[in-house]
C-alpha atoms as a PDB file:
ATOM      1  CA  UNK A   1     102.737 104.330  69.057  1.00  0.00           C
ATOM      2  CA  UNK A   2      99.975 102.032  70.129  1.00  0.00           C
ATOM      3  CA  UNK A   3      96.336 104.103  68.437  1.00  0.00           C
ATOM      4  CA  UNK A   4      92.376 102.411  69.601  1.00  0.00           C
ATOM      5  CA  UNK A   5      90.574 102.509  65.907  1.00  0.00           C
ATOM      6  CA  UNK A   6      88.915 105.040  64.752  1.00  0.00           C
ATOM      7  CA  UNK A   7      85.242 103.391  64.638  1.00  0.00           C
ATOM      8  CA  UNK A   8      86.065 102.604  68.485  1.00  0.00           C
ATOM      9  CA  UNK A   9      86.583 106.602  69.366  1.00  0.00           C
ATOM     10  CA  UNK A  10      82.887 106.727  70.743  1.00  0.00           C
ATOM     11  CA  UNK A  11      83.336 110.105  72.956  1.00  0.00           C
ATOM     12  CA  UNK A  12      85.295 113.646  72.533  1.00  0.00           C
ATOM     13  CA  UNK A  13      87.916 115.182  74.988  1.00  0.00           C
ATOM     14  CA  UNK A  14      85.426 117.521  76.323  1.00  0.00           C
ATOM     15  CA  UNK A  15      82.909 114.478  77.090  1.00  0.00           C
ATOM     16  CA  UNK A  16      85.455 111.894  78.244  1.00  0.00           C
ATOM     17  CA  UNK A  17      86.239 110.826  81.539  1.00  0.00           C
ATOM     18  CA  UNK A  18      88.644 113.841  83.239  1.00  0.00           C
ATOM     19  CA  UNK A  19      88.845 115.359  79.968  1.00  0.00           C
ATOM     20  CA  UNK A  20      91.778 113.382  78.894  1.00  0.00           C
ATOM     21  CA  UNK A  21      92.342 114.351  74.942  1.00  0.00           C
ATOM     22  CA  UNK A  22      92.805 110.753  74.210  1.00  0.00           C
ATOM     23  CA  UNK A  23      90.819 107.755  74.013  1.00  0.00           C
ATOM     24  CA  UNK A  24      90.334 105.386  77.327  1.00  0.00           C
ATOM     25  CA  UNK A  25      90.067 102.326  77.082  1.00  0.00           C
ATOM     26  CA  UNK A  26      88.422 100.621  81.262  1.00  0.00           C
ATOM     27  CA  UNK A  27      89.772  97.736  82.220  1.00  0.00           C
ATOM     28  CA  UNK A  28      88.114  95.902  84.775  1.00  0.00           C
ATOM     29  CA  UNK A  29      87.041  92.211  86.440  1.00  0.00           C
ATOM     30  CA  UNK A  30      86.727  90.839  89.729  1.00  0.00           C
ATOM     31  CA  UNK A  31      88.675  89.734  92.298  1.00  0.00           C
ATOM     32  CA  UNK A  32      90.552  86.281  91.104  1.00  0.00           C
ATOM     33  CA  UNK A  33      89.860  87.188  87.607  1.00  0.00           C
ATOM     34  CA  UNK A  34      93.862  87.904  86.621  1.00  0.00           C
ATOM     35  CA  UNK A  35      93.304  91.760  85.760  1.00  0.00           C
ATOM     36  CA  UNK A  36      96.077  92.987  87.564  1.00  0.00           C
ATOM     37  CA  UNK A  37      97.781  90.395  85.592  1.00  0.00           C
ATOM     38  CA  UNK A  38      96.030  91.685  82.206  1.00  0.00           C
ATOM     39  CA  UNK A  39      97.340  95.332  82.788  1.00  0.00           C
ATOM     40  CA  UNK A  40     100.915  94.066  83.358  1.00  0.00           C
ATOM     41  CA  UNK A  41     100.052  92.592  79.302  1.00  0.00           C
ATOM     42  CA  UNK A  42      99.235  96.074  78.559  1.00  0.00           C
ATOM     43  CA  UNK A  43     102.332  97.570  80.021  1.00  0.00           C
ATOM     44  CA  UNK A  44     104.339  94.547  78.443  1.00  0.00           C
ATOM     45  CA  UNK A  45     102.350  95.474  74.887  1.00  0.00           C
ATOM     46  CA  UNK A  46     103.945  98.986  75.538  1.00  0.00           C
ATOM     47  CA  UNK A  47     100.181 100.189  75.779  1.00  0.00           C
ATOM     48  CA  UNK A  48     100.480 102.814  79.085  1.00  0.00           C
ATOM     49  CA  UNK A  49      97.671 102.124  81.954  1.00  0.00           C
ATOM     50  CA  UNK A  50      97.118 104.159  84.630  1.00  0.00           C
ATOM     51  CA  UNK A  51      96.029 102.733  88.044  1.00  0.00           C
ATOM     52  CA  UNK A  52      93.124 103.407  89.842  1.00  0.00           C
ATOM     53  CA  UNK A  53      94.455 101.578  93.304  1.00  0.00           C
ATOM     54  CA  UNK A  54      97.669 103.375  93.033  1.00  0.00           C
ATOM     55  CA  UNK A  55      95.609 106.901  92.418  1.00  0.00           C
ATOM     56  CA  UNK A  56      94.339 106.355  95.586  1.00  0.00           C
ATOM     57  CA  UNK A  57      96.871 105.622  97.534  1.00  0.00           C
ATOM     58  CA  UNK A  58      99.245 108.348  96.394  1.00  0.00           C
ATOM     59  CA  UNK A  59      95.917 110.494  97.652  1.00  0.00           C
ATOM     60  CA  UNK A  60      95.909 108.394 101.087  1.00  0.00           C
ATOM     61  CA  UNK A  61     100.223 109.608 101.107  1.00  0.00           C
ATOM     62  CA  UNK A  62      99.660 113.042 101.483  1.00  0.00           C
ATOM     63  CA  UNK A  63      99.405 115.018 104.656  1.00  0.00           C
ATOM     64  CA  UNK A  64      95.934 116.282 103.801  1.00  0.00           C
ATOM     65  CA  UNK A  65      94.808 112.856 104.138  1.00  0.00           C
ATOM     66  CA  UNK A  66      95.919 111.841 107.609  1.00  0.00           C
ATOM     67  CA  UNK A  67      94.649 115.170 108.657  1.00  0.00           C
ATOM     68  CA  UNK A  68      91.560 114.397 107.471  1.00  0.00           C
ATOM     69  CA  UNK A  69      91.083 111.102 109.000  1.00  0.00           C
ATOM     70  CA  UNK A  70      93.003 112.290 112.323  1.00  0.00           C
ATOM     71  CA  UNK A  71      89.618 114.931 112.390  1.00  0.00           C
ATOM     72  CA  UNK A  72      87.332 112.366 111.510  1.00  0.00           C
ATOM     73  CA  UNK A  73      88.419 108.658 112.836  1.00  0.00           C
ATOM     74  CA  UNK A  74      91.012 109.839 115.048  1.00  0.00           C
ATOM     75  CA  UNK A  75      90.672 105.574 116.106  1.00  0.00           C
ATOM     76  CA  UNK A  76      91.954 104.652 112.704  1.00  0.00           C
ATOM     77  CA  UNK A  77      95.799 106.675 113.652  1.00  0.00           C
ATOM     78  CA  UNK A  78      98.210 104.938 115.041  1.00  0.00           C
ATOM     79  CA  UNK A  79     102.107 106.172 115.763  1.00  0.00           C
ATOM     80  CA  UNK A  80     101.139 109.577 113.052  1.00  0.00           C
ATOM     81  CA  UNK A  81     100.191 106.917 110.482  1.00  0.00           C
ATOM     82  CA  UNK A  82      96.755 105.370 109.083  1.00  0.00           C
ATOM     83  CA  UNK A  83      95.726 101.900 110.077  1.00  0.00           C
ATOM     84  CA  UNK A  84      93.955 100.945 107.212  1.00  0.00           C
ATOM     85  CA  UNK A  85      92.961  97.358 108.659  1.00  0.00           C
ATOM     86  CA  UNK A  86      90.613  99.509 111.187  1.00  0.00           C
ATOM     87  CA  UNK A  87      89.757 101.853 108.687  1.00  0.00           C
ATOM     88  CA  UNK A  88      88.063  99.688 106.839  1.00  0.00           C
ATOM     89  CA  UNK A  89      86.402  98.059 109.531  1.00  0.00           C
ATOM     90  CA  UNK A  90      85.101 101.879 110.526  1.00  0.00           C
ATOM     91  CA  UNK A  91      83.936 102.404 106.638  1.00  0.00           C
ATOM     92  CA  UNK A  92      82.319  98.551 106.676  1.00  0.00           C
ATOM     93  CA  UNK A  93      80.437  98.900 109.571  1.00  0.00           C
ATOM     94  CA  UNK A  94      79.097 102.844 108.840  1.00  0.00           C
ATOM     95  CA  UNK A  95      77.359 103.821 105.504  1.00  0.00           C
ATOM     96  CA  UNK A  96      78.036 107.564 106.358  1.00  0.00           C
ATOM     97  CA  UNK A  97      81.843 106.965 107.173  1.00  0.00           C
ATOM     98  CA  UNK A  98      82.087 104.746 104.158  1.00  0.00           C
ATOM     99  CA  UNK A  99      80.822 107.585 102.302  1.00  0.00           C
ATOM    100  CA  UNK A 100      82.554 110.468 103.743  1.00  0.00           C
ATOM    101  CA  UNK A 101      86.083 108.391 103.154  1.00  0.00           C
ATOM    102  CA  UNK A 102      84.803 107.736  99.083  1.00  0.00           C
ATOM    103  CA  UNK A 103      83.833 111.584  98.618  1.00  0.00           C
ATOM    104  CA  UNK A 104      87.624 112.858  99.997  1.00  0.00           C
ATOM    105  CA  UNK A 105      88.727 110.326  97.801  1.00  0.00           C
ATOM    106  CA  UNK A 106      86.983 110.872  94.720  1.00  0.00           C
ATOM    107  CA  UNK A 107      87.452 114.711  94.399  1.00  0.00           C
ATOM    108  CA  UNK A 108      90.613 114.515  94.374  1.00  0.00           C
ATOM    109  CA  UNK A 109      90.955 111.663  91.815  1.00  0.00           C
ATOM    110  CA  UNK A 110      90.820 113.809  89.049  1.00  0.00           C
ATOM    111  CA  UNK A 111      93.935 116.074  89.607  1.00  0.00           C
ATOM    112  CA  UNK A 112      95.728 112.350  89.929  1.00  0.00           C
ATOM    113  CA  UNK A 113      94.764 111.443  87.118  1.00  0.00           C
ATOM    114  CA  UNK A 114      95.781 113.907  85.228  1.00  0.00           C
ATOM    115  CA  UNK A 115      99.311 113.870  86.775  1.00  0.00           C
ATOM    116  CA  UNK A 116      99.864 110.373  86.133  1.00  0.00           C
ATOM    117  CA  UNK A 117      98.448 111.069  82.336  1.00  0.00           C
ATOM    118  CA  UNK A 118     101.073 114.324  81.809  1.00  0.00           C
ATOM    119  CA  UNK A 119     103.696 111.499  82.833  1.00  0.00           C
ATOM    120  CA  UNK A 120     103.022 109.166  79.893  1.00  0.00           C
ATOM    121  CA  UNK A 121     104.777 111.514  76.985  1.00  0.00           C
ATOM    122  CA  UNK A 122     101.597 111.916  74.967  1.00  0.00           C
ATOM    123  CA  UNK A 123     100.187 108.514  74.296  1.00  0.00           C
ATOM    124  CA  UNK A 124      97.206 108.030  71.406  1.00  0.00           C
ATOM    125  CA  UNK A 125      95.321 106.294  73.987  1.00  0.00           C
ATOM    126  CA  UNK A 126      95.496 105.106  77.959  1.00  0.00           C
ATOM    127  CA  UNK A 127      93.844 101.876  79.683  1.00  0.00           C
ATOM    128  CA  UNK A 128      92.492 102.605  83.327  1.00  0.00           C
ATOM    129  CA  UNK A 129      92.680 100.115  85.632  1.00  0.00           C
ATOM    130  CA  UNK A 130      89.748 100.246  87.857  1.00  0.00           C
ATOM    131  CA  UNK A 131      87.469  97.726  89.570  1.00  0.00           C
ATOM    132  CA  UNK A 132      84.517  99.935  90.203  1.00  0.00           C
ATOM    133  CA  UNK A 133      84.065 100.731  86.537  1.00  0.00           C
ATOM    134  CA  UNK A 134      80.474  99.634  86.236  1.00  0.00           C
ATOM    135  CA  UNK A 135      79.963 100.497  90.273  1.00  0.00           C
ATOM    136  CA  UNK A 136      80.728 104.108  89.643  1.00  0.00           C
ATOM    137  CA  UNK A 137      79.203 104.550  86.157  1.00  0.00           C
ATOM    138  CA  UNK A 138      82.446 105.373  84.797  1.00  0.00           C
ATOM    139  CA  UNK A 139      81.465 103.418  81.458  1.00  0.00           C
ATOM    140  CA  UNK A 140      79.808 106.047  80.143  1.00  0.00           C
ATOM    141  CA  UNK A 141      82.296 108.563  80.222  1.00  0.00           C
ATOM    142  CA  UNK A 142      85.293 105.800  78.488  1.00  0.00           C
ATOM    143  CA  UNK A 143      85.817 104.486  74.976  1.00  0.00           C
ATOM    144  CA  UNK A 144      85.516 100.881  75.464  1.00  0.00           C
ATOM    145  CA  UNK A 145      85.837  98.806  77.959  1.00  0.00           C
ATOM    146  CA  UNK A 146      87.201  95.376  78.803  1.00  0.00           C
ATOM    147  CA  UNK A 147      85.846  92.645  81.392  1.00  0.00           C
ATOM    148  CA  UNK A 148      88.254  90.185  82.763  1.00  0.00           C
ATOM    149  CA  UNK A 149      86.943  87.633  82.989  1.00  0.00           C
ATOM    150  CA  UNK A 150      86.880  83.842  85.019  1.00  0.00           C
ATOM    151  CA  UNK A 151      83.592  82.043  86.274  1.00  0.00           C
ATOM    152  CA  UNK A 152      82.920  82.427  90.185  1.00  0.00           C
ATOM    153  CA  UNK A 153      84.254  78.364  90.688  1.00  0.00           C
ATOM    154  CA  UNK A 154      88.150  80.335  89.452  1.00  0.00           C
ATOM    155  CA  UNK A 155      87.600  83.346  91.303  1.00  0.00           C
ATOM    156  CA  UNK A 156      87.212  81.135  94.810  1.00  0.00           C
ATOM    157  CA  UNK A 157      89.549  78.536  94.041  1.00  0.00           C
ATOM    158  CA  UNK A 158      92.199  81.569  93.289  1.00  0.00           C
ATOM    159  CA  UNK A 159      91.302  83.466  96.505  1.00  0.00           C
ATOM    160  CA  UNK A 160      91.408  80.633  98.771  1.00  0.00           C
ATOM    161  CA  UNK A 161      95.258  79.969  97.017  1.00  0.00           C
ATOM    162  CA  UNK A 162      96.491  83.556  97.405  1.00  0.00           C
ATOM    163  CA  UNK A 163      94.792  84.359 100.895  1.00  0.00           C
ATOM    164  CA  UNK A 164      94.724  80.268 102.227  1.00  0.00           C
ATOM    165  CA  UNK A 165      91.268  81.283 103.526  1.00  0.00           C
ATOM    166  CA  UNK A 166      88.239  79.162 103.752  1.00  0.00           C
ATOM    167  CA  UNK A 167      85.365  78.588 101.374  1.00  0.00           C
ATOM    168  CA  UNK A 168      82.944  80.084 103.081  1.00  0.00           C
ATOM    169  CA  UNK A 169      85.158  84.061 103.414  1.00  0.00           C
ATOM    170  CA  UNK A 170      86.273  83.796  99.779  1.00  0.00           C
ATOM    171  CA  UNK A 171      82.289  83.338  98.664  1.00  0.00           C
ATOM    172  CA  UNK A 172      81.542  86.690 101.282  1.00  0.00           C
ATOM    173  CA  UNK A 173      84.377  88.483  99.723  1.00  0.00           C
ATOM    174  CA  UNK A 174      82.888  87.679  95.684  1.00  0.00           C
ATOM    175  CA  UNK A 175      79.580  88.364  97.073  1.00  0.00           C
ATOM    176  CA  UNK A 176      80.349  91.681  98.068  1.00  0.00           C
ATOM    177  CA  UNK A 177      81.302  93.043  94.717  1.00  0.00           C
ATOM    178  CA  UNK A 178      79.308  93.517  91.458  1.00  0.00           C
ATOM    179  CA  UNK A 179      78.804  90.070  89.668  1.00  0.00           C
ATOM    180  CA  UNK A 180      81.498  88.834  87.147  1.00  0.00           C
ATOM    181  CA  UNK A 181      78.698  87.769  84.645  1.00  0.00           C
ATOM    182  CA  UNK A 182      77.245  91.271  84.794  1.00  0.00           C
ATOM    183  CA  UNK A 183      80.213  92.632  84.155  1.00  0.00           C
ATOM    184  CA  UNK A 184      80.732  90.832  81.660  1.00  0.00           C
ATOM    185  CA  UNK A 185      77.553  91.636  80.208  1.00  0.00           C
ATOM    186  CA  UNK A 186      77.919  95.221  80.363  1.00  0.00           C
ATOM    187  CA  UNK A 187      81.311  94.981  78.963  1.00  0.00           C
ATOM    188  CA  UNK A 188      82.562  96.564  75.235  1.00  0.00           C
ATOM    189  CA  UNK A 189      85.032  93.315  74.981  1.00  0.00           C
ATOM    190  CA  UNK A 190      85.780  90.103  77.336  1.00  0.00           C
ATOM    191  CA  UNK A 191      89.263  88.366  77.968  1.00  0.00           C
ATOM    192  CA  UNK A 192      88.701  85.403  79.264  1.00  0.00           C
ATOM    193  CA  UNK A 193      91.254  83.949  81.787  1.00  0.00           C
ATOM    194  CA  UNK A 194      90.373  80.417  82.701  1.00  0.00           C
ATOM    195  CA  UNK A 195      93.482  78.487  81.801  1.00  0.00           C
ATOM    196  CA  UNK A 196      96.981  79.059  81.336  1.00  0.00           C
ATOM    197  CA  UNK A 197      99.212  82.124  80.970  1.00  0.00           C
ATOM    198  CA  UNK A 198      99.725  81.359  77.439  1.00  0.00           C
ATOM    199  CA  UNK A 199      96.283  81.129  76.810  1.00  0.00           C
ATOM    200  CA  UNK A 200      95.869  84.447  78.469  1.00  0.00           C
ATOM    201  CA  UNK A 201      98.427  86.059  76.469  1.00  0.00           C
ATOM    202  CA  UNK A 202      96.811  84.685  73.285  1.00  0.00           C
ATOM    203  CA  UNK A 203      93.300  86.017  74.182  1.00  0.00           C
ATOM    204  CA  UNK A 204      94.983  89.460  74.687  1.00  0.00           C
ATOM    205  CA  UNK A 205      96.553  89.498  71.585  1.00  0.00           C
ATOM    206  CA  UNK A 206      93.866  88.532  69.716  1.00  0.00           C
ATOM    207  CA  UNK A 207      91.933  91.494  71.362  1.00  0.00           C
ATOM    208  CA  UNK A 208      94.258  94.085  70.362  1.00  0.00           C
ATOM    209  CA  UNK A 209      94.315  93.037  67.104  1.00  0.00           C
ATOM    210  CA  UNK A 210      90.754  93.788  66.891  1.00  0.00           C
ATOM    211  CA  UNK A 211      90.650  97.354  68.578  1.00  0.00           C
ATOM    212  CA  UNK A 212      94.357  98.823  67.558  1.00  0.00           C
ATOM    213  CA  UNK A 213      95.066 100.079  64.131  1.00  0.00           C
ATOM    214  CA  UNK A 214      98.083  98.088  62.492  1.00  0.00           C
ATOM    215  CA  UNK A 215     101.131  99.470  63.507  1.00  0.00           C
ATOM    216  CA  UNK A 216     102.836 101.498  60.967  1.00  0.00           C
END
């Protein structure tokens, strides 16, 4: 079983993010950057991660949630369902929807959490998945964390491949969101991901090697 080492434990269960008993180790990046390909690595490296994205929208699943934003942005249901397209657009355009949509959100991350962590079969240590690491101030309460990392000329290129939108809305999109360099400055480690998949793999590998103890 996969264990961070020891001299890499920086915080106790009782200080660590959800009191989880175990260390965490963030994983984050920017859009383009490949990290949704870096935690598929992890899973692959039999390392468990937990999901911040899918935390949420097992939240958005349950009926509590569509009764909340029935009560509140009754313009954002359509046929009994959520249209997240205009609920967006709602939280975009309004700082105090945006906000009251985070906070329903955020309280009840912790209880999913912890039920996707009791559904790992006591792991020595857990990578979460989540973009708004540094956003949220989530460092602090984590082990280490990990940037993934590609300069902004990979992150447009890569949007405007995967969404076939123009220059101009992949440079809004990247400009929304925290810098990639500043993540990568506030970063524990960096995984660079500026070539191919091999080379991805490789700078993975030679991460792990650095932060797991030797396996038995």
């Amino acid at each position: 079983m996969k264990k961070l080492k020891n001299n890499l434990v920086k915080l106790t269960p009782s200080s660590r993010l959800y009191q989880i008993p175990v260390p965490i180790i963030g994983l984050t990046g920017g859009i383009g950057t490949g990290k949704s390909t870096v935690a598929d690595l992890f899973h692959k490296n039999k390392i468990p991660v937990i999901d911040a994205d899918k935390l949420v929208k097992s939240i958005y699943q349950q009926t509590e949630a569509l009764d909340f934003i029935r009560s509140q942005f009754p313009e954002a249901i359509e046929e009994n369902q959520i249209n997240f397209k205009k609920l967006r657009a709602i939280a975009f355009r309004d700082p105090l929807a945006k906000k009251s949509i985070e906070d329903f959100i955020y309280i009840r991350l912790p209880g999913e959490f912890k039920r996707a962590f009791l559904q790992l079969n006591s792991p020595q240590l857990v990578v979460y998945d989540v973009p708004l690491l540094f956003e949220k101030g989530l460092d602090s309460l984590i082990d280490l964390s990990i940037c993934v990392y590609a300069p902004k000329h990979i992150q447009i290129d890569r949007i405007i491949k995967r969404d076939h939108c123009s220059r101009e809305i992949a440079l809004k999109i990247i400009d929304q969101q925290m810098s990639i360099g500043e993540k990568r400055k506030l970063a524990s480690f960096t995984i660079e991901n500026i070539g191919t998949i091999e080379f991805l793999k490789k700078g993975l590998q030679d991460l792990l090697d650095k932060i797991l103890e030797p396996s038995a």
